[in-house]
C-alpha atoms as a PDB file:
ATOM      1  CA  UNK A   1      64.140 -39.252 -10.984  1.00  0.00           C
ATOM      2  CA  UNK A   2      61.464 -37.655 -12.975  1.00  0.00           C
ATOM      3  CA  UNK A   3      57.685 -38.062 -12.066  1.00  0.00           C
ATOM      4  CA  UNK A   4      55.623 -39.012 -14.610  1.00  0.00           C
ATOM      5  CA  UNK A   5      52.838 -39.597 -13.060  1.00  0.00           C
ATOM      6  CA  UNK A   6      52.540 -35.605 -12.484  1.00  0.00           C
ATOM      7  CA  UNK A   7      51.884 -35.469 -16.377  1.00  0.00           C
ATOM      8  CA  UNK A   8      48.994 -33.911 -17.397  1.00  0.00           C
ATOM      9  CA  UNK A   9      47.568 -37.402 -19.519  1.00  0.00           C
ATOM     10  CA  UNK A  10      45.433 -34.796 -21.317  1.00  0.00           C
ATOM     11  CA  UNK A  11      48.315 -33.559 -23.222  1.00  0.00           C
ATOM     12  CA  UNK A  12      50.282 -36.942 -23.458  1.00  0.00           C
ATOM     13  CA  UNK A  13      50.134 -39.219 -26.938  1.00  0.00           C
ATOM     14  CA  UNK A  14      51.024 -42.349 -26.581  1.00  0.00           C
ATOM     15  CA  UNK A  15      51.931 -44.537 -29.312  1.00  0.00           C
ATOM     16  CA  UNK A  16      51.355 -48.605 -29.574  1.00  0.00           C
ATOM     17  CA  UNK A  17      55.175 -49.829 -29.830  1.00  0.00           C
ATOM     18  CA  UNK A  18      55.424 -53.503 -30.002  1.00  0.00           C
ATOM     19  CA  UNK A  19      53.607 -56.602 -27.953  1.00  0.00           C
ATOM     20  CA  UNK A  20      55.908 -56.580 -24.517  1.00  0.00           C
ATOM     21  CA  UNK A  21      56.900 -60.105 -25.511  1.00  0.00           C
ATOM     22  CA  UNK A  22      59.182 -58.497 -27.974  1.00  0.00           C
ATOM     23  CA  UNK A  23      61.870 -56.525 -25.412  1.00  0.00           C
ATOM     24  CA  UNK A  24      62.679 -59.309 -23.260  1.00  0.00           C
ATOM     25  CA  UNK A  25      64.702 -58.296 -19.766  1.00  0.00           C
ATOM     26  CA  UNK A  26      68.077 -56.803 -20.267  1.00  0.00           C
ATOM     27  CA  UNK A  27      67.526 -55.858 -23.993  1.00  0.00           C
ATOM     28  CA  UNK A  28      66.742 -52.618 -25.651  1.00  0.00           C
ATOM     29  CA  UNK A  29      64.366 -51.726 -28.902  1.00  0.00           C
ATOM     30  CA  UNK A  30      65.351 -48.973 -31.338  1.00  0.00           C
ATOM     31  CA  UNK A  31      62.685 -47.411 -33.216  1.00  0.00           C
ATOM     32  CA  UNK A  32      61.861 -44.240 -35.014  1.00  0.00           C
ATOM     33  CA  UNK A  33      58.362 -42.639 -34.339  1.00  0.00           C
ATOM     34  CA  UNK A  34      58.663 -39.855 -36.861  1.00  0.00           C
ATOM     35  CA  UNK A  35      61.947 -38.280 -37.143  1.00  0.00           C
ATOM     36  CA  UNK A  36      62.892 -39.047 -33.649  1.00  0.00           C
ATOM     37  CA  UNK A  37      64.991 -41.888 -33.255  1.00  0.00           C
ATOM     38  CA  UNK A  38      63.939 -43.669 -29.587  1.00  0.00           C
ATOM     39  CA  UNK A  39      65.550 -46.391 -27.659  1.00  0.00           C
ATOM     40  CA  UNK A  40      63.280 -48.254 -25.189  1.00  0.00           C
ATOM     41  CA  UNK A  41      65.265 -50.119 -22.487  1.00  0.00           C
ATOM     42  CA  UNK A  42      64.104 -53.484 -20.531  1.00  0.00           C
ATOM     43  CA  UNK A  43      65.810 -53.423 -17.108  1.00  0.00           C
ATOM     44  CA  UNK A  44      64.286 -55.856 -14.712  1.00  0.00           C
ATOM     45  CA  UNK A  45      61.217 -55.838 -15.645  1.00  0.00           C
ATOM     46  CA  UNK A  46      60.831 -51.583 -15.816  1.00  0.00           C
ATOM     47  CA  UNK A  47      60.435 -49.731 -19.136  1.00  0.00           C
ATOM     48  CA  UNK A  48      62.544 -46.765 -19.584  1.00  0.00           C
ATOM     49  CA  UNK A  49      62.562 -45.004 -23.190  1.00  0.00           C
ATOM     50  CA  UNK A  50      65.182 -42.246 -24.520  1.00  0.00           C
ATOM     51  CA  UNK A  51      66.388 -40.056 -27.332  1.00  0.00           C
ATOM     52  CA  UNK A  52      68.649 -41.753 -29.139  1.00  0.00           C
ATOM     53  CA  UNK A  53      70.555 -39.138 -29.661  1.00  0.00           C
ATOM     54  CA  UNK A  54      73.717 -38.083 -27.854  1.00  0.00           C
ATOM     55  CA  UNK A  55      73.403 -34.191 -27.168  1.00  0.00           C
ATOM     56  CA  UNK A  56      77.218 -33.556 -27.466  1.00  0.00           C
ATOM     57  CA  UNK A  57      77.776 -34.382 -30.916  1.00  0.00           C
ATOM     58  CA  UNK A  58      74.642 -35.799 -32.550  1.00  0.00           C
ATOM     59  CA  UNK A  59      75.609 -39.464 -32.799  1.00  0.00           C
ATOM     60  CA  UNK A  60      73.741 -42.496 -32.023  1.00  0.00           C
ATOM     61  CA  UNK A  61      73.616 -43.172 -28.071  1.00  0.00           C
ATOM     62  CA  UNK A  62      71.594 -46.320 -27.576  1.00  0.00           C
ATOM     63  CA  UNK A  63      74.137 -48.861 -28.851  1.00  0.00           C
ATOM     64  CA  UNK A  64      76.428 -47.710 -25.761  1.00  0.00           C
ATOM     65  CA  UNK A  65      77.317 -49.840 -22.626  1.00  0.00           C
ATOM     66  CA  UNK A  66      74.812 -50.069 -20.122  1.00  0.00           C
ATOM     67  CA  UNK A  67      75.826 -49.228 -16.599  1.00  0.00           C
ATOM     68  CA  UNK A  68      72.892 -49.564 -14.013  1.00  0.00           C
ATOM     69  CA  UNK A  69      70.799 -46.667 -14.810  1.00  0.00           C
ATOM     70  CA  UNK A  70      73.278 -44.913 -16.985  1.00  0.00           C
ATOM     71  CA  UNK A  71      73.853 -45.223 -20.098  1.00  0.00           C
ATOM     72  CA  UNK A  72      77.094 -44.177 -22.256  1.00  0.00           C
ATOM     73  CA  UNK A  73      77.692 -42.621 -25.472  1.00  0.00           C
ATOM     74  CA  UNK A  74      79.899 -45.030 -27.524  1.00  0.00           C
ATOM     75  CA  UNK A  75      81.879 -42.144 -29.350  1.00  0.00           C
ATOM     76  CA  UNK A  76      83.233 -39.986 -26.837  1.00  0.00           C
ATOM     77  CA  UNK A  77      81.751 -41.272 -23.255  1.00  0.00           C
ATOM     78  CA  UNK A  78      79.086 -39.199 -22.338  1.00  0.00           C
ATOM     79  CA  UNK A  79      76.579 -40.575 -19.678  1.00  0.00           C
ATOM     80  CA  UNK A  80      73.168 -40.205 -19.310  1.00  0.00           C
ATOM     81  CA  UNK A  81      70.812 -41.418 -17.097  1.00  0.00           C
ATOM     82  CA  UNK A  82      67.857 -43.389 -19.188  1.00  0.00           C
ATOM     83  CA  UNK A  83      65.263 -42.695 -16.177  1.00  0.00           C
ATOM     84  CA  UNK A  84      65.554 -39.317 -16.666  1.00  0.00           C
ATOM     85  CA  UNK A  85      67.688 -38.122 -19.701  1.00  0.00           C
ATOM     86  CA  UNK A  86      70.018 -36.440 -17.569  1.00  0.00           C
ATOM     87  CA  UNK A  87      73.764 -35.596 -18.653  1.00  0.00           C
ATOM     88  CA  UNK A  88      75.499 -37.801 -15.398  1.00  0.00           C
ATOM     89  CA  UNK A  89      78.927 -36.963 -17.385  1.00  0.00           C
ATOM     90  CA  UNK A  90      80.858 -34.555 -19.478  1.00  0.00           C
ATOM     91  CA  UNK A  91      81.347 -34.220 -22.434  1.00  0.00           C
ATOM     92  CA  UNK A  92      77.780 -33.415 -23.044  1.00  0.00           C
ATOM     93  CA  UNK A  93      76.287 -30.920 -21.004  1.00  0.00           C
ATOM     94  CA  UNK A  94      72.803 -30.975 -22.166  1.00  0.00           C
ATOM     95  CA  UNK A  95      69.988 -33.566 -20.678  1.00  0.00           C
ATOM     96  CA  UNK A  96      68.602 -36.371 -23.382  1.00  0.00           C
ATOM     97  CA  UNK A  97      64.760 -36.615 -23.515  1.00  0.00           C
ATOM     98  CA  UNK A  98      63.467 -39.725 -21.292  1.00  0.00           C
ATOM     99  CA  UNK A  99      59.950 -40.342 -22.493  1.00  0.00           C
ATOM    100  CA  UNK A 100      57.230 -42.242 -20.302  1.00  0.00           C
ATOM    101  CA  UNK A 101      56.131 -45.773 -21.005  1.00  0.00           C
ATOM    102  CA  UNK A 102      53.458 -47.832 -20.366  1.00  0.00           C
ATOM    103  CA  UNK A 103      52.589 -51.398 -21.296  1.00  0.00           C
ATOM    104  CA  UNK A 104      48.524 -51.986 -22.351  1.00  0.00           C
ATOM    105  CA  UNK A 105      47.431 -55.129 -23.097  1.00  0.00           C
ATOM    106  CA  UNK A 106      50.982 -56.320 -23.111  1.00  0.00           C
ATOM    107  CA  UNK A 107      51.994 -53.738 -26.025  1.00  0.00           C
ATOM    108  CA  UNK A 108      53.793 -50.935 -24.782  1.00  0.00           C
END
């Protein structure tokens, strides 16, 4: 799993999201911060947040089943693991981007 605590905070942005209260446990928030579409992920109580977009064809990625840790693409099958953005399954080949998430003031 990716350490994100071994970020250098000086050179991280974070953005205000939504209040906390809004991604319950077991659901997921899509937004777009910019021209990157992002899915943010509630799993017991641990934020997880992801590209959502599948690197083997483009397509959207966060509307796929969730199993675990791992989520896969609803057009062809490729996994990915949301901790981490990496590919767990052909047939992508290229890691996602996992982002780091924090919740301030109950707003992540």
């Amino acid at each position: 799993m990716f350490n994100y605590t071994a970020l250098d905070e000086s050179k991280v942005e974070y953005l205000e999201i939504a209040p906390v209260s809004e991604l319950p446990n077991g659901e997921r928030l899509f937004v777009d911060l910019g021209d990157k579409p992002i899915v943010i992920f509630n799993i017991a109580g641990q934020l997880f947040a992801i590209g959502d977009v599948c690197t083997h064809d483009d397509g959207p990625l966060g509307d796929g089943v969730l199993e675990d840790h791992n989520i896969v693409c609803p057009r062809h099958g490729a996994e990915f693991d949301i901790r981490t953005g990496k590919v767990m399954s052909m047939p992508a080949v290229v890691d996602i981007p996992a982002y780091p998430v924090q919740v301030r003031d109950g707003v992540i």
